[in-house]
PDB file of N, CA and C in Angstrom:
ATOM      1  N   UNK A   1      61.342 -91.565 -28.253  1.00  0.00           N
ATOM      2  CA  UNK A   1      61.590 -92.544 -29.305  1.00  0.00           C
ATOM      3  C   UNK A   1      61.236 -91.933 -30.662  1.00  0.00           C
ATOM      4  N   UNK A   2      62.106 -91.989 -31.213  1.00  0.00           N
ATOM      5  CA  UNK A   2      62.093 -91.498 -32.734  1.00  0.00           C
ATOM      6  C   UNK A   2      60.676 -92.227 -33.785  1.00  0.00           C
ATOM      7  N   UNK A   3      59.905 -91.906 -34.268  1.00  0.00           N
ATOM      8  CA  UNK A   3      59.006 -92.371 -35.300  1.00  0.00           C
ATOM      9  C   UNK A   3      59.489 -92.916 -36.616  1.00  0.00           C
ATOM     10  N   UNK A   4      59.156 -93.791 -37.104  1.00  0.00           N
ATOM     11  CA  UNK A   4      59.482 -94.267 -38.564  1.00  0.00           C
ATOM     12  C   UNK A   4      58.867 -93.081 -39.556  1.00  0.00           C
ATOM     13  N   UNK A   5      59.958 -93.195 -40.536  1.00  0.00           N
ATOM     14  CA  UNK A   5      59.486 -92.314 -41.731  1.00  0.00           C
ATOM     15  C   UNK A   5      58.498 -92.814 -42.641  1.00  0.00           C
ATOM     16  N   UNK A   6      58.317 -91.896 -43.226  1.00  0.00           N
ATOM     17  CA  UNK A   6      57.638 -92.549 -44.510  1.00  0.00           C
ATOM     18  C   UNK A   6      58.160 -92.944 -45.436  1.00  0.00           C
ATOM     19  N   UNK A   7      57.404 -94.042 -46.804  1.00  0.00           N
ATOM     20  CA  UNK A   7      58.108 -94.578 -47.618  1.00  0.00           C
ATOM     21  C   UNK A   7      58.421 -92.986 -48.369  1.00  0.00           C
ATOM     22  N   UNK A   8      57.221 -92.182 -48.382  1.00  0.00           N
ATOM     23  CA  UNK A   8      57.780 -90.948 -49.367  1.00  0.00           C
ATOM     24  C   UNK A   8      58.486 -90.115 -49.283  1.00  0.00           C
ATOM     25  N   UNK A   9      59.075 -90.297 -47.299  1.00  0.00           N
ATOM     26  CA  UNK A   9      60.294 -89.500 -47.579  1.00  0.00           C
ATOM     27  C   UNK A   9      61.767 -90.165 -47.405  1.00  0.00           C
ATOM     28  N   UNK A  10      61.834 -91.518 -47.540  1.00  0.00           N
ATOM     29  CA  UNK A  10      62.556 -92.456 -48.133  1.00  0.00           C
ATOM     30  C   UNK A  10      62.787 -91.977 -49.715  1.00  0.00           C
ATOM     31  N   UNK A  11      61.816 -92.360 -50.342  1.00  0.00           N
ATOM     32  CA  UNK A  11      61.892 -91.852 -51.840  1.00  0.00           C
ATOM     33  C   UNK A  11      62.495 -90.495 -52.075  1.00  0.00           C
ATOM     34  N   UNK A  12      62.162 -89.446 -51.484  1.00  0.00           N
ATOM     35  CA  UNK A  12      62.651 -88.127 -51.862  1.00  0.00           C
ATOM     36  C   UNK A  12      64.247 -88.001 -51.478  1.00  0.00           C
ATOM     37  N   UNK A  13      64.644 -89.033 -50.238  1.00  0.00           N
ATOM     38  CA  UNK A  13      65.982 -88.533 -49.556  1.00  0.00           C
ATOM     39  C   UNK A  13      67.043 -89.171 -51.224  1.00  0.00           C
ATOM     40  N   UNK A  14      66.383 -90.371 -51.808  1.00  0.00           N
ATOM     41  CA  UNK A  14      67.040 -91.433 -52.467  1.00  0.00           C
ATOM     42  C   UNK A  14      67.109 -90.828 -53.973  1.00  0.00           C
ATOM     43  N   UNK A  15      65.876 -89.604 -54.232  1.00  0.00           N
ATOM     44  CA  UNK A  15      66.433 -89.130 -55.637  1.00  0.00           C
ATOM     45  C   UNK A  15      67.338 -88.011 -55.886  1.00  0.00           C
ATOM     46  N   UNK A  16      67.980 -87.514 -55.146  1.00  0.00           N
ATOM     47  CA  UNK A  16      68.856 -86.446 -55.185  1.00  0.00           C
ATOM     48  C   UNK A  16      70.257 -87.036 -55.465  1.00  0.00           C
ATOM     49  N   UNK A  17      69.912 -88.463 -55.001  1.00  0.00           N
ATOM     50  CA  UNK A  17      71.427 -89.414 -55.292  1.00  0.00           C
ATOM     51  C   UNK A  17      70.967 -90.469 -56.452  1.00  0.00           C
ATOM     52  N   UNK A  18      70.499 -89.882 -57.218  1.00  0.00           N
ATOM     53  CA  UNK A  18      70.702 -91.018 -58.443  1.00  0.00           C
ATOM     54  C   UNK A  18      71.768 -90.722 -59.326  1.00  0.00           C
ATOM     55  N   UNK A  19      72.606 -91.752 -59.721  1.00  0.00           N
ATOM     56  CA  UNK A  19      73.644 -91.593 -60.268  1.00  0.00           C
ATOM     57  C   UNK A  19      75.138 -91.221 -59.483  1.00  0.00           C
ATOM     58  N   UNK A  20      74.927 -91.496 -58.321  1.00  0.00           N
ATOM     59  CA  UNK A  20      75.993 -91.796 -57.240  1.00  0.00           C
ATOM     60  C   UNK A  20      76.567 -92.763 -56.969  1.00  0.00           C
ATOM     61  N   UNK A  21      77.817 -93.242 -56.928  1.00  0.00           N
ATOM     62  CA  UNK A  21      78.241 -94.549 -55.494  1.00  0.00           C
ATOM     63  C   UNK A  21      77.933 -94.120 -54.577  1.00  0.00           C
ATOM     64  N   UNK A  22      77.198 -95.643 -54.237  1.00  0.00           N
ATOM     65  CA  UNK A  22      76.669 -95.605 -53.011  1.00  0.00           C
ATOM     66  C   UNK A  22      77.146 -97.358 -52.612  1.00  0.00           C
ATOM     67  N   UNK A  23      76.840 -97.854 -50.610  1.00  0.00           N
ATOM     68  CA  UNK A  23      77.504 -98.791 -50.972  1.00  0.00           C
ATOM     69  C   UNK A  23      76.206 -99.409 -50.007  1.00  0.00           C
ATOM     70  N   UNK A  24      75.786-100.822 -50.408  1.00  0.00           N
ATOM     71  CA  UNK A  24      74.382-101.453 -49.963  1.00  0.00           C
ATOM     72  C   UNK A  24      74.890-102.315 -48.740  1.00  0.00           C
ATOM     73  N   UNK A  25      74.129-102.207 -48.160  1.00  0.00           N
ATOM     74  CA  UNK A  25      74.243-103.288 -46.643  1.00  0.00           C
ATOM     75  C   UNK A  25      72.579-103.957 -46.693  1.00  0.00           C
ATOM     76  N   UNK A  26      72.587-105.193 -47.065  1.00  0.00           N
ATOM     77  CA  UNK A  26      71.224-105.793 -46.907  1.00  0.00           C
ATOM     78  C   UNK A  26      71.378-107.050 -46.404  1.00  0.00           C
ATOM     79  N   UNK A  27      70.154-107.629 -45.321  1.00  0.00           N
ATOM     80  CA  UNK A  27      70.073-108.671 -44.633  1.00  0.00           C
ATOM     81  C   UNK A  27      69.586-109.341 -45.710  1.00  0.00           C
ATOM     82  N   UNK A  28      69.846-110.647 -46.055  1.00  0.00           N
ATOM     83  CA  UNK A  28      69.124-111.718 -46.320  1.00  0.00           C
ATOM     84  C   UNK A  28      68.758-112.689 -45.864  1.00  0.00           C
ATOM     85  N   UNK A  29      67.956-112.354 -44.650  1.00  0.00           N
ATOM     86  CA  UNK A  29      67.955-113.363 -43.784  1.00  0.00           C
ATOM     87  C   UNK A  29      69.179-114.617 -43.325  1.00  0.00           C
ATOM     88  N   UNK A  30      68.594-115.222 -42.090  1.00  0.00           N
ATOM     89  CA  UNK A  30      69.299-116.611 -41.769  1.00  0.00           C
ATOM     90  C   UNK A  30      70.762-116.146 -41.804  1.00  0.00           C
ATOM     91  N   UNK A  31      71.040-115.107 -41.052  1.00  0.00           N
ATOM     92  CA  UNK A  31      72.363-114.466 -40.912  1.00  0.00           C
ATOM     93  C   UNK A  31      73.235-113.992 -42.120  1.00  0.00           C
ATOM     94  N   UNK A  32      72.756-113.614 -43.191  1.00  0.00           N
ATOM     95  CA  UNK A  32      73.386-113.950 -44.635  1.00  0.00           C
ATOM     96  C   UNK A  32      73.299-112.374 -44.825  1.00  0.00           C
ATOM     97  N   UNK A  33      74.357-111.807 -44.414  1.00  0.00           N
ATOM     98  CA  UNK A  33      74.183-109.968 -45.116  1.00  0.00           C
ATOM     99  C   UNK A  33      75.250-109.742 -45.876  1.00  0.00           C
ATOM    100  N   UNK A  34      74.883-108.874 -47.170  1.00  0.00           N
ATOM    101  CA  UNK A  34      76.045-108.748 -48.416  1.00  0.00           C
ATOM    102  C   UNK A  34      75.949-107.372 -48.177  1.00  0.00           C
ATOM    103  N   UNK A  35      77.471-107.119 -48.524  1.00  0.00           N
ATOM    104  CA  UNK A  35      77.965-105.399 -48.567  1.00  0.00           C
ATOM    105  C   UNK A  35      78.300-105.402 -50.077  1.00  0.00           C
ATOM    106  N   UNK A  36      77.615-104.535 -50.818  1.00  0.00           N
ATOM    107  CA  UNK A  36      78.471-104.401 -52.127  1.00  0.00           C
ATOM    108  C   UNK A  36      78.138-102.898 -52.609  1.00  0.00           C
ATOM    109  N   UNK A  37      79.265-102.528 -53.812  1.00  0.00           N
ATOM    110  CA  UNK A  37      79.515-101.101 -53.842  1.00  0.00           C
ATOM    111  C   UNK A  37      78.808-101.113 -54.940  1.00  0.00           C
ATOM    112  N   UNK A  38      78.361 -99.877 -55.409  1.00  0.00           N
ATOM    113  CA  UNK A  38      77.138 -99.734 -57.033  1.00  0.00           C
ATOM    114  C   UNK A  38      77.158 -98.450 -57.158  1.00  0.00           C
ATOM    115  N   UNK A  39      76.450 -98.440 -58.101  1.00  0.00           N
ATOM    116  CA  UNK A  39      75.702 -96.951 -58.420  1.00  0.00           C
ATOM    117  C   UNK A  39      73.998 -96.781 -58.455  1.00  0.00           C
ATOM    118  N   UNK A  40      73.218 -95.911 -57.648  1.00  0.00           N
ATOM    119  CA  UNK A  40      72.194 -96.026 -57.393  1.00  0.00           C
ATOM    120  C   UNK A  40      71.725 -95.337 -59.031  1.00  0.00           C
ATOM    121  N   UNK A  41      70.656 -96.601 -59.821  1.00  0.00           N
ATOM    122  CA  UNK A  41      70.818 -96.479 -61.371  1.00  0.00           C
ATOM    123  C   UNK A  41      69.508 -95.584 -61.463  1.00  0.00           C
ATOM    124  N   UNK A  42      67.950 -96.049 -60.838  1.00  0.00           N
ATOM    125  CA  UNK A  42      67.162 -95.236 -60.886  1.00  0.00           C
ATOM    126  C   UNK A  42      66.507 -95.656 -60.045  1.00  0.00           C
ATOM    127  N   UNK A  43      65.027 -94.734 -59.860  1.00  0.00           N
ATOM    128  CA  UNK A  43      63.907 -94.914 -58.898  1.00  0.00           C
ATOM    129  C   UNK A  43      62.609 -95.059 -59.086  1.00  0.00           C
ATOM    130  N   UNK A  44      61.660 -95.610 -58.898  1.00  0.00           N
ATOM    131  CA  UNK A  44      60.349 -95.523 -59.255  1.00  0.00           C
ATOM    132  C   UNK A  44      59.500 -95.549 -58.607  1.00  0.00           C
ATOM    133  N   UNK A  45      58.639 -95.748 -58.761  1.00  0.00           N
ATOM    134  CA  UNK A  45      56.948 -95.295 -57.621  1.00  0.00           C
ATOM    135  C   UNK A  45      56.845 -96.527 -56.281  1.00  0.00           C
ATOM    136  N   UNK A  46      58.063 -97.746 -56.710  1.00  0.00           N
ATOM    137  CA  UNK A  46      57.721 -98.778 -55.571  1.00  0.00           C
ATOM    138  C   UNK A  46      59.074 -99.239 -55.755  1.00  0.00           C
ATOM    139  N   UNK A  47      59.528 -98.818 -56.211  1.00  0.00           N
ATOM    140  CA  UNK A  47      60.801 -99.847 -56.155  1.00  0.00           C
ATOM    141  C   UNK A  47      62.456 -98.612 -56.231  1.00  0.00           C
ATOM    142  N   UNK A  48      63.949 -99.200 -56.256  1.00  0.00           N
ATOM    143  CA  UNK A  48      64.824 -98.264 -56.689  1.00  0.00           C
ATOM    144  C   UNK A  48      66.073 -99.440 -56.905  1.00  0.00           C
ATOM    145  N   UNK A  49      66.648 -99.405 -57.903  1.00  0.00           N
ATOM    146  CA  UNK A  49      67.611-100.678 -58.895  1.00  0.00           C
ATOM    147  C   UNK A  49      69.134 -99.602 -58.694  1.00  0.00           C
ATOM    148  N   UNK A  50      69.847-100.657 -58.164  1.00  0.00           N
ATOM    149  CA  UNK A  50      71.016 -99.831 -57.923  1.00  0.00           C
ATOM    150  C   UNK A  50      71.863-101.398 -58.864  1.00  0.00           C
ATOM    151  N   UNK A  51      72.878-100.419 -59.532  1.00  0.00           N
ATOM    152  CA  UNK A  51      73.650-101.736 -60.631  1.00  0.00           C
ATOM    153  C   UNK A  51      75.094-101.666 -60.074  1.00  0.00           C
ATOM    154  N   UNK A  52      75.380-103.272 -60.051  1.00  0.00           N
ATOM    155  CA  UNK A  52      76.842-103.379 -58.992  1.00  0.00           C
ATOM    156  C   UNK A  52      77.705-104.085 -60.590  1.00  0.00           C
ATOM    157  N   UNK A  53      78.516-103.810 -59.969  1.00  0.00           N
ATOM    158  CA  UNK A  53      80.100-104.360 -60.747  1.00  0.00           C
ATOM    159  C   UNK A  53      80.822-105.351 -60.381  1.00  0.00           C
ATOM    160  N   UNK A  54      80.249-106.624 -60.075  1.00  0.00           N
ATOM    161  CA  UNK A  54      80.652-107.641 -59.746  1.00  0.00           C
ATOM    162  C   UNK A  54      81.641-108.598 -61.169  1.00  0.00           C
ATOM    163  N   UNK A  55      82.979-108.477 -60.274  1.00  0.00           N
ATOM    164  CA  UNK A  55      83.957-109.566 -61.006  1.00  0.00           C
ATOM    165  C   UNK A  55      83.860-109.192 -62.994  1.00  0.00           C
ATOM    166  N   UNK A  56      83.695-107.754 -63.147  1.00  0.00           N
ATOM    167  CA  UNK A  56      83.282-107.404 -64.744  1.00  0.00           C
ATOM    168  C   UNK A  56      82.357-108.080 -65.237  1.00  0.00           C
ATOM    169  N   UNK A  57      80.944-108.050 -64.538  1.00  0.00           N
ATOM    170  CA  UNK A  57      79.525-108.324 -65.092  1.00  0.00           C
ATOM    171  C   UNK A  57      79.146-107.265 -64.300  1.00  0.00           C
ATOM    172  N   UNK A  58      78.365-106.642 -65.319  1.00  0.00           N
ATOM    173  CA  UNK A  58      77.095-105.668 -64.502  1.00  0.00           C
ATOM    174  C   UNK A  58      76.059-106.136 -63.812  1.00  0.00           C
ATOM    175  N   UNK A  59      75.612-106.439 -62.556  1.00  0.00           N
ATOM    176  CA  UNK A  59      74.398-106.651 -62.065  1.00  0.00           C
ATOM    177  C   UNK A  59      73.372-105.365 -61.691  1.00  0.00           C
ATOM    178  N   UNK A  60      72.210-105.738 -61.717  1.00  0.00           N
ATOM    179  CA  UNK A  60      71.104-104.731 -61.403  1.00  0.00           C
ATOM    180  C   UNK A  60      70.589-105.558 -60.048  1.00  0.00           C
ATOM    181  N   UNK A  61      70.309-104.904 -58.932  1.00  0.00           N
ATOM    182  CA  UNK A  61      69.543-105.692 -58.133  1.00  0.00           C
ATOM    183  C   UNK A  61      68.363-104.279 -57.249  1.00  0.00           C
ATOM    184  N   UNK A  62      67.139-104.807 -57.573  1.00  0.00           N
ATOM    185  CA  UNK A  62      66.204-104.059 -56.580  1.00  0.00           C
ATOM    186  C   UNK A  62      65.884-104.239 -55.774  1.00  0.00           C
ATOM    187  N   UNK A  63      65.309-103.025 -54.907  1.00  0.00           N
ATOM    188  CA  UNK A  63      64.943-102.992 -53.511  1.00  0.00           C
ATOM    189  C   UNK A  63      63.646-102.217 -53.011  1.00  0.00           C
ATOM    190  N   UNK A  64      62.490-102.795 -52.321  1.00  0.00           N
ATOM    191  CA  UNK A  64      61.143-102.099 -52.121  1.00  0.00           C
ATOM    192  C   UNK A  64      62.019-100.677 -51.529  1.00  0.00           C
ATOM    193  N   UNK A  65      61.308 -99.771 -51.091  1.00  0.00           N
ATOM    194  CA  UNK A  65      61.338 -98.150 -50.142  1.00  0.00           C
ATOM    195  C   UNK A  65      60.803 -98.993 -48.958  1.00  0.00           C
ATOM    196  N   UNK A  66      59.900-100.199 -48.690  1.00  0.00           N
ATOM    197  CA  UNK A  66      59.695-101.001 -47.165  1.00  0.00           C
ATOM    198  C   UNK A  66      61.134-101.642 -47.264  1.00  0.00           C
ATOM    199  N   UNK A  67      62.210-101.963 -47.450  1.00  0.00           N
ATOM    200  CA  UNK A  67      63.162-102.890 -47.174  1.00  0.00           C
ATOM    201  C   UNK A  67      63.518-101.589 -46.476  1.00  0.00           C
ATOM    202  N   UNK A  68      64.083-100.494 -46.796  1.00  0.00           N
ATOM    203  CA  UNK A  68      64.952 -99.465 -46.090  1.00  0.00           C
ATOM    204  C   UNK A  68      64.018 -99.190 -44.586  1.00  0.00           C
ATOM    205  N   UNK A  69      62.419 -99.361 -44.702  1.00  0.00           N
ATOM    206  CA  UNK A  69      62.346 -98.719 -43.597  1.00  0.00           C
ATOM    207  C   UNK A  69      62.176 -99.818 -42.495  1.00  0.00           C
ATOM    208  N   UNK A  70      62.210-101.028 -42.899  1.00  0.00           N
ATOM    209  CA  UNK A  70      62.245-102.020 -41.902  1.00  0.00           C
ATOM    210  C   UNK A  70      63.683-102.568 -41.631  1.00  0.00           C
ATOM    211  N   UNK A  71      64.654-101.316 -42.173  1.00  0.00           N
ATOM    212  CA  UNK A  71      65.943-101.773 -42.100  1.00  0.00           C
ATOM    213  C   UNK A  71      66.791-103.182 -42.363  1.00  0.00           C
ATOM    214  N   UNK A  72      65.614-103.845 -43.781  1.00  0.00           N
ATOM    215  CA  UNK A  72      66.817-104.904 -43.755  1.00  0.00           C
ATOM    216  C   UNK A  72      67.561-104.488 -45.031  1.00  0.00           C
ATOM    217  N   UNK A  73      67.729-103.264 -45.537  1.00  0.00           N
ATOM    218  CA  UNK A  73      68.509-102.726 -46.428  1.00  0.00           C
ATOM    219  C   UNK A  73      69.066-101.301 -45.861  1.00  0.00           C
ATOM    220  N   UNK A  74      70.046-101.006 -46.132  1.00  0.00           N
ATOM    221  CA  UNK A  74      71.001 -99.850 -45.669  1.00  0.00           C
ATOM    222  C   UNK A  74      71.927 -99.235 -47.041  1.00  0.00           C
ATOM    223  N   UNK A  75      71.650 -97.590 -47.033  1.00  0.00           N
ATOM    224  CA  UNK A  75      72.288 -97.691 -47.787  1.00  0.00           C
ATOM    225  C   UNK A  75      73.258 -96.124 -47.897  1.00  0.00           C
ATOM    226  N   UNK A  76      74.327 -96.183 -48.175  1.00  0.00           N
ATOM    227  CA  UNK A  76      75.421 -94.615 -47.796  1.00  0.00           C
ATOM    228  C   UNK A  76      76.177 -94.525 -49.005  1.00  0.00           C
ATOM    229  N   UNK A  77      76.198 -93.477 -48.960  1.00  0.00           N
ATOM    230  CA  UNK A  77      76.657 -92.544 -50.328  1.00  0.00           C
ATOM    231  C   UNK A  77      77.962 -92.324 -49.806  1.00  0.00           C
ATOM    232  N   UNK A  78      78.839 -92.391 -51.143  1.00  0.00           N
ATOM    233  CA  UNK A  78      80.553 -91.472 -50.957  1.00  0.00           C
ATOM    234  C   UNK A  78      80.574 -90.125 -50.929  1.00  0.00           C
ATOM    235  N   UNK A  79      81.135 -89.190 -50.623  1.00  0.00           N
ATOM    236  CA  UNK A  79      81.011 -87.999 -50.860  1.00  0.00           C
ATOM    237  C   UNK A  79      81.849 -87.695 -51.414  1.00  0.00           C
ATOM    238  N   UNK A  80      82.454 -86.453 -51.647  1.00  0.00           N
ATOM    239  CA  UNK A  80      83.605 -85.975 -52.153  1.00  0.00           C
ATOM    240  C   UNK A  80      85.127 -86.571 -51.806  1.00  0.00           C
ATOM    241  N   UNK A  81      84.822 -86.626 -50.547  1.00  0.00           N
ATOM    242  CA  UNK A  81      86.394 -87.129 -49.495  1.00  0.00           C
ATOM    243  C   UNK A  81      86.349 -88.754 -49.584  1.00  0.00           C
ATOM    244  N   UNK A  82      85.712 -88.803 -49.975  1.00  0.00           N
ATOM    245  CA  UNK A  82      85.296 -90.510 -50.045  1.00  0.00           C
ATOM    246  C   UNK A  82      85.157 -91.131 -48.718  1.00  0.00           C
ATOM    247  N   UNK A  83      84.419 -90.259 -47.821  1.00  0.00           N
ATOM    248  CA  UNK A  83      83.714 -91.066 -46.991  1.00  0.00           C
ATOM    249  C   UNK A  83      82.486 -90.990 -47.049  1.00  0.00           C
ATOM    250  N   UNK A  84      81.578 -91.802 -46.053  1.00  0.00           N
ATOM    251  CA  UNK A  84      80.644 -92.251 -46.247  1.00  0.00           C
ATOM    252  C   UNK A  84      79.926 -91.769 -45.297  1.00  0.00           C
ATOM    253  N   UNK A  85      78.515 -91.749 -46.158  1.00  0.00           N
ATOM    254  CA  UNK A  85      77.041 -90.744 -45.294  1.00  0.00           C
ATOM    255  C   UNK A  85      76.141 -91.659 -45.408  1.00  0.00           C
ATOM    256  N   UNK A  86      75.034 -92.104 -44.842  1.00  0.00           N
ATOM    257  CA  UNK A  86      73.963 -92.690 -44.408  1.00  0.00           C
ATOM    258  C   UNK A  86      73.192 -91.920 -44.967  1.00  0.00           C
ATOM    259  N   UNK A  87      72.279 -92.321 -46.145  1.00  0.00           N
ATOM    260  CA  UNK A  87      71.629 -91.719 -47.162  1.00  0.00           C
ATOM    261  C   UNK A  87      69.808 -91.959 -46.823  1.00  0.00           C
ATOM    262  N   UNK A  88      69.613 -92.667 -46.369  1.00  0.00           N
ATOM    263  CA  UNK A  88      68.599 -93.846 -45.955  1.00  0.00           C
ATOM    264  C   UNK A  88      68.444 -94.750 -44.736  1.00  0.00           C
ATOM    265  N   UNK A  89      67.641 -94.213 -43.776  1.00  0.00           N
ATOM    266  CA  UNK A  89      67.417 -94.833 -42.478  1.00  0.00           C
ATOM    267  C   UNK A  89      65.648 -94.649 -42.102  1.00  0.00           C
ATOM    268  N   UNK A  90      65.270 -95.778 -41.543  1.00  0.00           N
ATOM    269  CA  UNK A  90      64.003 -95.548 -41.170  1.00  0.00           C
ATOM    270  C   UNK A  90      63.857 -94.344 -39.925  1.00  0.00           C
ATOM    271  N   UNK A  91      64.723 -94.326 -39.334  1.00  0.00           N
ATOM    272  CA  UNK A  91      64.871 -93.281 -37.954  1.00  0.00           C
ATOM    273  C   UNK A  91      65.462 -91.803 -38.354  1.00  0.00           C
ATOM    274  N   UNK A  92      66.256 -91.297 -39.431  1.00  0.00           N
ATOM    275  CA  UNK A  92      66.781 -90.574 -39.568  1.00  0.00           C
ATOM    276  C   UNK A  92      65.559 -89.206 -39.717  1.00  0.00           C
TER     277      UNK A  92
END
């Protein structure tokens, strides 16, 4: 069985992609999970604010480094080909 990571190497996988699309998968409880596409904007010592483009308003929405590792946030980067990589996993 695979071990959980740490929040700090959560943090390290997540700053090499700042300033990327990337696209968020987060539970909000009570069956309620939103997929939306952004750009991961920056990072900080507890937190990381990725800003979405909803309907031509900019939103900012943050997320602890514990949401990714208790997996109720997910989050994958585009690459070149425009598919998608799993940037952030508690198991990875």
């Amino acid at each position: 069985m695979n071990s959980p990571r740490a929040l700090s190497d959560i943090k390290k996988d997540l700053e090499s992609f700042v300033g990327s699309k990337i696209r968020l998968k987060a539970n909000r409880g009570r069956n309620r999970i939103i997929e939306k596409e952004g750009v991961l904007e920056s990072i900080y010592p507890n937190i990381f604010v990725v800003k979405l483009d909803e309907r031509r308003v900019e939103r900012r929405v943050s997320y602890s480094y514990a949401d990714v590792l208790t997996e109720t946030v997910e989050l994958f980067v585009y690459d070149k080909q425009d598919a998608e990589i799993r940037i952030a996993s508690a198991n990875n």
